[in-house]
C-alpha atoms as a PDB file:
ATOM      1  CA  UNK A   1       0.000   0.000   0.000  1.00  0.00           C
ATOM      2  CA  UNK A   2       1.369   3.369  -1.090  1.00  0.00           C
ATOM      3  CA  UNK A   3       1.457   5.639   2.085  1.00  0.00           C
ATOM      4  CA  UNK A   4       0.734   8.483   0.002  1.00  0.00           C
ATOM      5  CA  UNK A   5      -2.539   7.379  -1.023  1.00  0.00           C
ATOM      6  CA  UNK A   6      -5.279   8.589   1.241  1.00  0.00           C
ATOM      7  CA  UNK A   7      -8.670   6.284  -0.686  1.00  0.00           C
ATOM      8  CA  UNK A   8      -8.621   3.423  -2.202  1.00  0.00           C
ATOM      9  CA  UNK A   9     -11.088   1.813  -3.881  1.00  0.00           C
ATOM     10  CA  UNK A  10     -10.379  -2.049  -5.027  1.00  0.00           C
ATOM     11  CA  UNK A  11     -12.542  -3.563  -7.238  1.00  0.00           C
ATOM     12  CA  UNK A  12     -15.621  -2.282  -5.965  1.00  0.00           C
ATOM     13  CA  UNK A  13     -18.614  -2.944  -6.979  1.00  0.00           C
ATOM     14  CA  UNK A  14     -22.420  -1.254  -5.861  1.00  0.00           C
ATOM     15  CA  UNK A  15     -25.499  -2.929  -6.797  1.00  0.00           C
ATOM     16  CA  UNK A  16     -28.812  -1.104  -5.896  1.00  0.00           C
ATOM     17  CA  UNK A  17     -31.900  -3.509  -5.672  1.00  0.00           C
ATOM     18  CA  UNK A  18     -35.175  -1.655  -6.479  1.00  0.00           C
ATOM     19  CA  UNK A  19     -38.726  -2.419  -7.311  1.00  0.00           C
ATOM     20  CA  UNK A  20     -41.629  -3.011  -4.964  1.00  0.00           C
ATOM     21  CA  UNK A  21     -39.666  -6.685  -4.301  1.00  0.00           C
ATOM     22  CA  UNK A  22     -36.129  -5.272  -4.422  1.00  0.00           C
ATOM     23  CA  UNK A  23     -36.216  -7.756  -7.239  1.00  0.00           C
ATOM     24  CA  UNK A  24     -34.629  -5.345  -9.878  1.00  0.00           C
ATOM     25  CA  UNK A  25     -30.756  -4.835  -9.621  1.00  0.00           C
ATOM     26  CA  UNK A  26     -29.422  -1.378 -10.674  1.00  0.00           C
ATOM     27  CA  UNK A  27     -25.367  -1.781 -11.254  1.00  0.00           C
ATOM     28  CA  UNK A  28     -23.811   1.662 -10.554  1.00  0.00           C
ATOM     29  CA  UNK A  29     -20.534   0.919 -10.016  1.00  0.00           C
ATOM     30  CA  UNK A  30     -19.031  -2.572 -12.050  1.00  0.00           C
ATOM     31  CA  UNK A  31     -15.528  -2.973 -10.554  1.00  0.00           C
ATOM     32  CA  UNK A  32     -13.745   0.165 -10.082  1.00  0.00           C
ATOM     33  CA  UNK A  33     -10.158   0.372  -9.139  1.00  0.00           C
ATOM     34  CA  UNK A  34      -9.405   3.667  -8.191  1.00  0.00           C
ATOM     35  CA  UNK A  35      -6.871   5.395  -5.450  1.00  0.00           C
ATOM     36  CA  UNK A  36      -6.539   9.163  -4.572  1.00  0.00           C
ATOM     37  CA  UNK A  37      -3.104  10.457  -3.416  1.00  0.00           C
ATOM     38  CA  UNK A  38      -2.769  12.927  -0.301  1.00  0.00           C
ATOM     39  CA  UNK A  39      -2.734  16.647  -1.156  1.00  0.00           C
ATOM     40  CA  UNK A  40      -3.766  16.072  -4.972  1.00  0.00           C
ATOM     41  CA  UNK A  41      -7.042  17.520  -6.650  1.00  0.00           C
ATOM     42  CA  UNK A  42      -9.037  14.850  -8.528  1.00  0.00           C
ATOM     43  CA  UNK A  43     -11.849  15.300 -10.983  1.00  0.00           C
ATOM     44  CA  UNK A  44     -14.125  12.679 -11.742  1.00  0.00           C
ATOM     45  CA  UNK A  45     -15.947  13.513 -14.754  1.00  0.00           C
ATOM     46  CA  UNK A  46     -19.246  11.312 -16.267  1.00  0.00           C
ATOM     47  CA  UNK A  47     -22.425  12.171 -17.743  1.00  0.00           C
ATOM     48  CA  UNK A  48     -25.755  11.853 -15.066  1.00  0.00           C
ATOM     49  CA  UNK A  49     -26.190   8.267 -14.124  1.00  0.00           C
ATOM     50  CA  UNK A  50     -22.503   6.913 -14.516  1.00  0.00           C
ATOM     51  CA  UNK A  51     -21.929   6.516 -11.115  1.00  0.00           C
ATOM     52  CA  UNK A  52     -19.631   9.593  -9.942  1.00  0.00           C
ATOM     53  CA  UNK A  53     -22.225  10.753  -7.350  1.00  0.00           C
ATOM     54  CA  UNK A  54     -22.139   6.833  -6.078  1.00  0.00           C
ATOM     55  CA  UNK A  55     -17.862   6.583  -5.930  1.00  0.00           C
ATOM     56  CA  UNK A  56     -17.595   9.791  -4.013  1.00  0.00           C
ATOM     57  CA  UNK A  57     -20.352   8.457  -1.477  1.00  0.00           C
ATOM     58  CA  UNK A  58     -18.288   5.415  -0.962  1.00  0.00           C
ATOM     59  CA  UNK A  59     -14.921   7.431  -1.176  1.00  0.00           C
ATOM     60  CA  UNK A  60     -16.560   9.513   2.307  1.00  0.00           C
ATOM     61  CA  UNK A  61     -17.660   6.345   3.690  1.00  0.00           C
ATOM     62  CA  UNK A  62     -21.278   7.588   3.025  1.00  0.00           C
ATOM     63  CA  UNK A  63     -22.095   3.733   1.748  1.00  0.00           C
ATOM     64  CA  UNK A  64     -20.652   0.672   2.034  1.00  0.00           C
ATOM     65  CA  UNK A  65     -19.694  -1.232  -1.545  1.00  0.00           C
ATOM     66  CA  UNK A  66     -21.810  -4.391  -2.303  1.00  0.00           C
ATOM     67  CA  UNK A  67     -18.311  -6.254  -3.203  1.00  0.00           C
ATOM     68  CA  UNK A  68     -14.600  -5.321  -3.143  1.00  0.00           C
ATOM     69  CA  UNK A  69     -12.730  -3.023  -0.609  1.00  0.00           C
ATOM     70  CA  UNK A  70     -12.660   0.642   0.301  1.00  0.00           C
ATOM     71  CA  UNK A  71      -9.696   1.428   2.087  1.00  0.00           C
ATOM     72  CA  UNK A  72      -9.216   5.511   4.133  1.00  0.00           C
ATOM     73  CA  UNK A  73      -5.110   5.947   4.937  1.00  0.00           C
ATOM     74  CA  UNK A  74      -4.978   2.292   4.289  1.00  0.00           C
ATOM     75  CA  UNK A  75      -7.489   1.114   6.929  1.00  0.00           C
ATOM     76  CA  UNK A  76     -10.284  -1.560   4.843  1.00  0.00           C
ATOM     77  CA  UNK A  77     -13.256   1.100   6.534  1.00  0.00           C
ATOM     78  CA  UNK A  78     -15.198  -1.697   4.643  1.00  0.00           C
ATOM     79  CA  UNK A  79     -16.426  -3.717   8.065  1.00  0.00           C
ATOM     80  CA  UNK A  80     -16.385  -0.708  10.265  1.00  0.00           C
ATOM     81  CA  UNK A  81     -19.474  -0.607  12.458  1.00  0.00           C
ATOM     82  CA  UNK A  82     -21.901   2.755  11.659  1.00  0.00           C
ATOM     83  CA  UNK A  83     -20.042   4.470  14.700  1.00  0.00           C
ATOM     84  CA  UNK A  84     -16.403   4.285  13.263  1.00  0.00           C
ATOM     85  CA  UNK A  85     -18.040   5.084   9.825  1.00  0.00           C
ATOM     86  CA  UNK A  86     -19.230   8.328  11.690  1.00  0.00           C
ATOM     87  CA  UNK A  87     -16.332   9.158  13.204  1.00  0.00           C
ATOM     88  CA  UNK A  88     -14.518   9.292  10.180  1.00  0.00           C
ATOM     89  CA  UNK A  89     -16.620  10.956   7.789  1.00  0.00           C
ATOM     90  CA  UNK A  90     -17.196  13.732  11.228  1.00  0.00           C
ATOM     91  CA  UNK A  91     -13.139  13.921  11.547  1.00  0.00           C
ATOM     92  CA  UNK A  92     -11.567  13.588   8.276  1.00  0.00           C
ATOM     93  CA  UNK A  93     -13.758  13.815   5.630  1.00  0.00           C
ATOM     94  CA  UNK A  94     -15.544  17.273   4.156  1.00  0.00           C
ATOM     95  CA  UNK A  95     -18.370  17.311   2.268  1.00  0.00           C
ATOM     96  CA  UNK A  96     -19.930  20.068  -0.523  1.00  0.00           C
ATOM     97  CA  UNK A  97     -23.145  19.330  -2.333  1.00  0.00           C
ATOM     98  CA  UNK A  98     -24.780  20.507  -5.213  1.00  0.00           C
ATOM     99  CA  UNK A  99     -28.015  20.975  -2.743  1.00  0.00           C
ATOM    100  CA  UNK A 100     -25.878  23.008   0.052  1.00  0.00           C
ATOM    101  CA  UNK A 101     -27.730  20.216   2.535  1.00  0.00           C
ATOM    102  CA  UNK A 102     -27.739  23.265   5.004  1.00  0.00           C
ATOM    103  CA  UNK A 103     -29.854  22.938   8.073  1.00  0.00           C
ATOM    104  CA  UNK A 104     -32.779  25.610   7.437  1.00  0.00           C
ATOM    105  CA  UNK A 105     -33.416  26.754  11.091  1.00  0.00           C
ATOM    106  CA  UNK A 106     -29.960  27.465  12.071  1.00  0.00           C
ATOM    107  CA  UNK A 107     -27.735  30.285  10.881  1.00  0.00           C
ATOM    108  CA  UNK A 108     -24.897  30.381   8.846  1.00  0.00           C
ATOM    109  CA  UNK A 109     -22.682  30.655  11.532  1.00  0.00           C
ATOM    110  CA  UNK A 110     -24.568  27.467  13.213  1.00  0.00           C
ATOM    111  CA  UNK A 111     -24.323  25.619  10.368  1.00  0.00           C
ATOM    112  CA  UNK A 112     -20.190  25.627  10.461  1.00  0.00           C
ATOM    113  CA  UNK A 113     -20.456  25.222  14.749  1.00  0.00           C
ATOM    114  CA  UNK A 114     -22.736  21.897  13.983  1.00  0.00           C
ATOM    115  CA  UNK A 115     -19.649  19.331  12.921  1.00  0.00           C
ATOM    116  CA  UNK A 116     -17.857  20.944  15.877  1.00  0.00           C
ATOM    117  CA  UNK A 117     -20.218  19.990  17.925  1.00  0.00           C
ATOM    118  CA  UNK A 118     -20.574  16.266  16.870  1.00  0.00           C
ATOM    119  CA  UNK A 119     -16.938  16.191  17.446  1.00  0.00           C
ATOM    120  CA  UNK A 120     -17.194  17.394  20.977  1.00  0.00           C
ATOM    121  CA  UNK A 121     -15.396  21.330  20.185  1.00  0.00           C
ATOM    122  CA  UNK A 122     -15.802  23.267  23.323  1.00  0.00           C
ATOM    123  CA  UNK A 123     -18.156  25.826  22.459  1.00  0.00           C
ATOM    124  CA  UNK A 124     -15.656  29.321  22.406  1.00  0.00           C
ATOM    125  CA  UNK A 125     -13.368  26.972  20.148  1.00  0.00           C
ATOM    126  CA  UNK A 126     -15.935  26.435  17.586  1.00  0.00           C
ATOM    127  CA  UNK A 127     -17.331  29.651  17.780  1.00  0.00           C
ATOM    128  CA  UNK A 128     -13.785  31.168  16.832  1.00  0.00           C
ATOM    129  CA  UNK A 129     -13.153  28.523  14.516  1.00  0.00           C
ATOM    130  CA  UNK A 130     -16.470  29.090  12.556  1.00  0.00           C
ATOM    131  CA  UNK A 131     -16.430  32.754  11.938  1.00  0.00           C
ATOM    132  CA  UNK A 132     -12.722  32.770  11.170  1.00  0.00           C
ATOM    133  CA  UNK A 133     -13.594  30.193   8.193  1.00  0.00           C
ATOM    134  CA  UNK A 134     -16.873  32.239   7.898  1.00  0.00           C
ATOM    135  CA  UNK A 135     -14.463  35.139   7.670  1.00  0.00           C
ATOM    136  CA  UNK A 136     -12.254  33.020   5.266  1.00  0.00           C
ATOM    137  CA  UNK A 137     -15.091  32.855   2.770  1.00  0.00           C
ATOM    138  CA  UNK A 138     -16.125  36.365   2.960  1.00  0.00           C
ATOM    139  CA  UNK A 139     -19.263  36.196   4.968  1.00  0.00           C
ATOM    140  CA  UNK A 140     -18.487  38.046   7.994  1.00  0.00           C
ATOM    141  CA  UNK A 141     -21.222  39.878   7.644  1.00  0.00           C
ATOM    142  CA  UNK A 142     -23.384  37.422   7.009  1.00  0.00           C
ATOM    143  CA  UNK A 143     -23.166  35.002   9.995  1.00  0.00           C
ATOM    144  CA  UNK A 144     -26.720  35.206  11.348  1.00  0.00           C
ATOM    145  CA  UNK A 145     -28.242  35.448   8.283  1.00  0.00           C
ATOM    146  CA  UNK A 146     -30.885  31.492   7.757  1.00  0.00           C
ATOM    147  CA  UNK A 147     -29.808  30.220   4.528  1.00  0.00           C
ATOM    148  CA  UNK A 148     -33.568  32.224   3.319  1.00  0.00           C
ATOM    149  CA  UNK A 149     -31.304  35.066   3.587  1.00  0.00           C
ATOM    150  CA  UNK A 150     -29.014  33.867   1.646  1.00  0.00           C
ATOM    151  CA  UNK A 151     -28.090  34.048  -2.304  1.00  0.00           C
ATOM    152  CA  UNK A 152     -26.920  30.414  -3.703  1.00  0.00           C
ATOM    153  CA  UNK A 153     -23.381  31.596  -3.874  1.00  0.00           C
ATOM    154  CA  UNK A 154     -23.403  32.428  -0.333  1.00  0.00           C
ATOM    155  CA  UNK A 155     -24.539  29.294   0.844  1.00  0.00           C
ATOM    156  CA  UNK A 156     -22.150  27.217  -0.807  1.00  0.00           C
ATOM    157  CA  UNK A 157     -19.328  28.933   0.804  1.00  0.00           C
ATOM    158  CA  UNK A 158     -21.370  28.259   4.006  1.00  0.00           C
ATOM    159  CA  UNK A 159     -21.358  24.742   2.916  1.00  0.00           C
ATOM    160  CA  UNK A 160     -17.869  25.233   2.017  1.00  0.00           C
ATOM    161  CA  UNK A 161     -16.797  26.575   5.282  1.00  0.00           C
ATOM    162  CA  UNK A 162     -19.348  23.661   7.039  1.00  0.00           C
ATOM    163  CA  UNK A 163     -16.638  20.969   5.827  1.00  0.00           C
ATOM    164  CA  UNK A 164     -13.706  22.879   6.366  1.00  0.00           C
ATOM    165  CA  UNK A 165     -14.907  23.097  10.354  1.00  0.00           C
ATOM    166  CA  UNK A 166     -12.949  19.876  11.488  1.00  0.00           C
ATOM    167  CA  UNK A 167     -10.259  20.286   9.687  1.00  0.00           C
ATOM    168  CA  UNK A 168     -10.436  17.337   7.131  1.00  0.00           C
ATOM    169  CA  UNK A 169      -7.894  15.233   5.627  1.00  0.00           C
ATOM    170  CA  UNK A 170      -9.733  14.689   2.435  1.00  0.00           C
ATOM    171  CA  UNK A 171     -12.827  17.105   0.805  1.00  0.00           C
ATOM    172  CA  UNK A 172     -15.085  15.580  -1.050  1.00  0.00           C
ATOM    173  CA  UNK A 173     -17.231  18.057  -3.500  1.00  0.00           C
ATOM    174  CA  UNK A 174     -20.909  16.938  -5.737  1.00  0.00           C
ATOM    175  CA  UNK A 175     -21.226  19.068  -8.294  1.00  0.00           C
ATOM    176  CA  UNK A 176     -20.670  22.284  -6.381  1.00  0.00           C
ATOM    177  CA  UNK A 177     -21.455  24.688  -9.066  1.00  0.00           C
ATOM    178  CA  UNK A 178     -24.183  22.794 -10.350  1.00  0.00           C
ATOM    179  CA  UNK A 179     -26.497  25.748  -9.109  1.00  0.00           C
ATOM    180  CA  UNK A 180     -24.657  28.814  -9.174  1.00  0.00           C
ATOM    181  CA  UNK A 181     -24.095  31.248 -12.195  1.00  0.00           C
ATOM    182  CA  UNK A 182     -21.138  31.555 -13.602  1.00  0.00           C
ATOM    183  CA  UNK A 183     -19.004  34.217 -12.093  1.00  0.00           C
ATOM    184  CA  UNK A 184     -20.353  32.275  -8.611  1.00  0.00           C
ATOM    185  CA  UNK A 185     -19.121  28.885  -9.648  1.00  0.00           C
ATOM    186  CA  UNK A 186     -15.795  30.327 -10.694  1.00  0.00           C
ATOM    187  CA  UNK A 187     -15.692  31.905  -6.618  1.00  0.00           C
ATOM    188  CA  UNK A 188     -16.737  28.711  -5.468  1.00  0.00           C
ATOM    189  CA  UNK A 189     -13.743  26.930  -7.697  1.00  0.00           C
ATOM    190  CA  UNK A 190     -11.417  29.526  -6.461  1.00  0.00           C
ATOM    191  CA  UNK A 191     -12.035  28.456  -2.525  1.00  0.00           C
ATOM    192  CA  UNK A 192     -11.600  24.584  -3.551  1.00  0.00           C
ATOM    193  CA  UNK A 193      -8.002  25.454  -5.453  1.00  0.00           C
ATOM    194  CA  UNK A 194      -7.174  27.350  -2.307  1.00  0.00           C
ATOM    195  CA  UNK A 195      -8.180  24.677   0.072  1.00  0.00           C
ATOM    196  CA  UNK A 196      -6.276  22.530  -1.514  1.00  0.00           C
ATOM    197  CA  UNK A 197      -3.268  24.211  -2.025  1.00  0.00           C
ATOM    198  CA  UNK A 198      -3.624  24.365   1.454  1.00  0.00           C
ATOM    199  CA  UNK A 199      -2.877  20.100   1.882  1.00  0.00           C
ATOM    200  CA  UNK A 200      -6.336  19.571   1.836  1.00  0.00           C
ATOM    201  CA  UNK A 201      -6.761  16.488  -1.022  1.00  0.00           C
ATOM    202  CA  UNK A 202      -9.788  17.391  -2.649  1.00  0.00           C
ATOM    203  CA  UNK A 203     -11.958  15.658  -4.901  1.00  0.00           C
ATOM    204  CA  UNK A 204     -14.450  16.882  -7.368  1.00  0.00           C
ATOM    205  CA  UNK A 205     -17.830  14.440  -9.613  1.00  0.00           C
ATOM    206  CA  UNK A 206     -18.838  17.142 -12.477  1.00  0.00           C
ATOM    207  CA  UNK A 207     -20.081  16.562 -15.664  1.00  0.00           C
ATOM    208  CA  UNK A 208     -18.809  20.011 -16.295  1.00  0.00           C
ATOM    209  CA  UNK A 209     -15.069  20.222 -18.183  1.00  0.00           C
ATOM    210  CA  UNK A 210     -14.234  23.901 -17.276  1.00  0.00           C
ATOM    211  CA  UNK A 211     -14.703  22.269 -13.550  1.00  0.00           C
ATOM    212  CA  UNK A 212     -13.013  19.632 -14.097  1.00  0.00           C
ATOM    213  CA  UNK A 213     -10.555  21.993 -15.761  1.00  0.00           C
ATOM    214  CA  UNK A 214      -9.280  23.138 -12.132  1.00  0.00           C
ATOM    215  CA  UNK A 215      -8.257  20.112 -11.202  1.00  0.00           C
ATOM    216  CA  UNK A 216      -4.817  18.475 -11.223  1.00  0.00           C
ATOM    217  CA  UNK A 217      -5.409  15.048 -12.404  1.00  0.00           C
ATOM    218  CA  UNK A 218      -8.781  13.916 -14.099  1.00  0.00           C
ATOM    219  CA  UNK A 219     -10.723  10.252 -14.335  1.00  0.00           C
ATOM    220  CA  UNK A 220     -13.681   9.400 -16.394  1.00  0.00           C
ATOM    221  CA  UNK A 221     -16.281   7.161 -15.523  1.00  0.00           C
ATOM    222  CA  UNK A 222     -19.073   5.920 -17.783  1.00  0.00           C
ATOM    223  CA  UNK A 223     -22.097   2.847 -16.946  1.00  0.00           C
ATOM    224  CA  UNK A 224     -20.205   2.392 -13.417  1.00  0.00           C
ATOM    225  CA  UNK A 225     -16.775   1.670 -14.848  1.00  0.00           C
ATOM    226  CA  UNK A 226     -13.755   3.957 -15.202  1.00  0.00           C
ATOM    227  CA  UNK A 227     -13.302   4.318 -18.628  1.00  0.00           C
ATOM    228  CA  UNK A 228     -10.064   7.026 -19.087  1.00  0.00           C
ATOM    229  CA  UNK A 229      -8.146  10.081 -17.831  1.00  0.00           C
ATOM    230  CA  UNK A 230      -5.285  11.170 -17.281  1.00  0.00           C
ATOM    231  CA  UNK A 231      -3.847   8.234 -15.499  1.00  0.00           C
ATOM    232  CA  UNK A 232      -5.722   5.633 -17.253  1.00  0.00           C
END
């Protein structure tokens, strides 16, 4: 096992059974071999319904694989009860979504406290830690603002800052400008680049190539199998 490599995925496989008997198997992901080195910036690029939204899930230990191995700084996170699964994707995993997945009632400045608080922060620690990154992203002014008050843009640097709040090891990102203009995706691109010029190893799923354009190494995947990049 290469030490440098932070996720590994070994022939993995993720079958979805649906229907009203579960009787109807959905492949979306047919053997994918795929590893993700510490401090790089991966792109996974596929039309809707390849599978990219499925990999990253199982790359933050979102899902478990139906068959072969998933493997975080070379621990197989494969037969991890729910808690450890937590505790990872809580500790050393970020995640951005397309959606924001912001928590309505709380404000944008509770939004980045709330992983602090799963992970047991003491509450002036987090509070210093979230408007700094709050700060970082250029809503200062904005922390008590619901995400109501908020334009798209500004919520996914809330979201972006939200991930950020533990101080991850890997960030993993769905589609982040998927809802933004232009000129707001670019700002959102901007803050990934930075993060992870930072150390942070971030990985992007677009379908998008001026996203994918950003980053330093690119994969495509196609019916649930990787089928070229830049390494392949």
């Amino acid at each position: 096992m290469n030490d440098e490599v932070i996720v590994r995925l070994e022939g993995v496989w993720k079958v979805y059974r649906m229907g009203r008997r579960r009787k109807i198997e959905v492949e979306a992901l047919r053997g994918v071999d795929l590893g993700v080195e510490r401090g790089e910036f991966l792109a996974v690029m596929g039309p809707s319904g390849s599978g990219k939204s499925t990999l990253l899930h199982l790359m933050g230990c979102l899902d478990r694989p139906t068959r072969g191995r998933v493997l975080f700084e070379g621990e197989d996170v494969t037969r991890l009860k729910p808690s450890a699964l937590a505790r990872i994707r809580n500790r050393r995993v970020g995640f951005v979504f397309q959606s924001f997945n912001l928590s309505p009632t709380l404000s944008a400045l509770g939004n980045v406290e709330l992983p602090m608080i799963f992970a047991g922060v003491p509450r002036k620690e987090r509070l210093a830690r979230a408007r700094e990154l709050l700060s970082r992203v250029g809503l200062s002014e904005r922390e008590r603002h619901l995400p109501s008050e908020l334009s798209g843009g500004e919520q996914q640097r809330v979201a972006i800052a939200r991930a950020l709040a533990n101080s991850p090891d890997l960030l993993l990102a769905d589609e982040p400008t998927g809802n933004l203009d232009t000129e707001t995706g670019q700002g959102v691109l901007s803050l990934l680049s930075e993060t992870n010029r930072e150390g942070v190893t971030v990985a992007v799923v677009t379908h998008d190539p001026e996203v994918a354009a950003i980053a330093r190494r690119r994969v495509r995947i196609r019916d649930g199998r990787i089928v070229g990049g830049d390494d392949v």
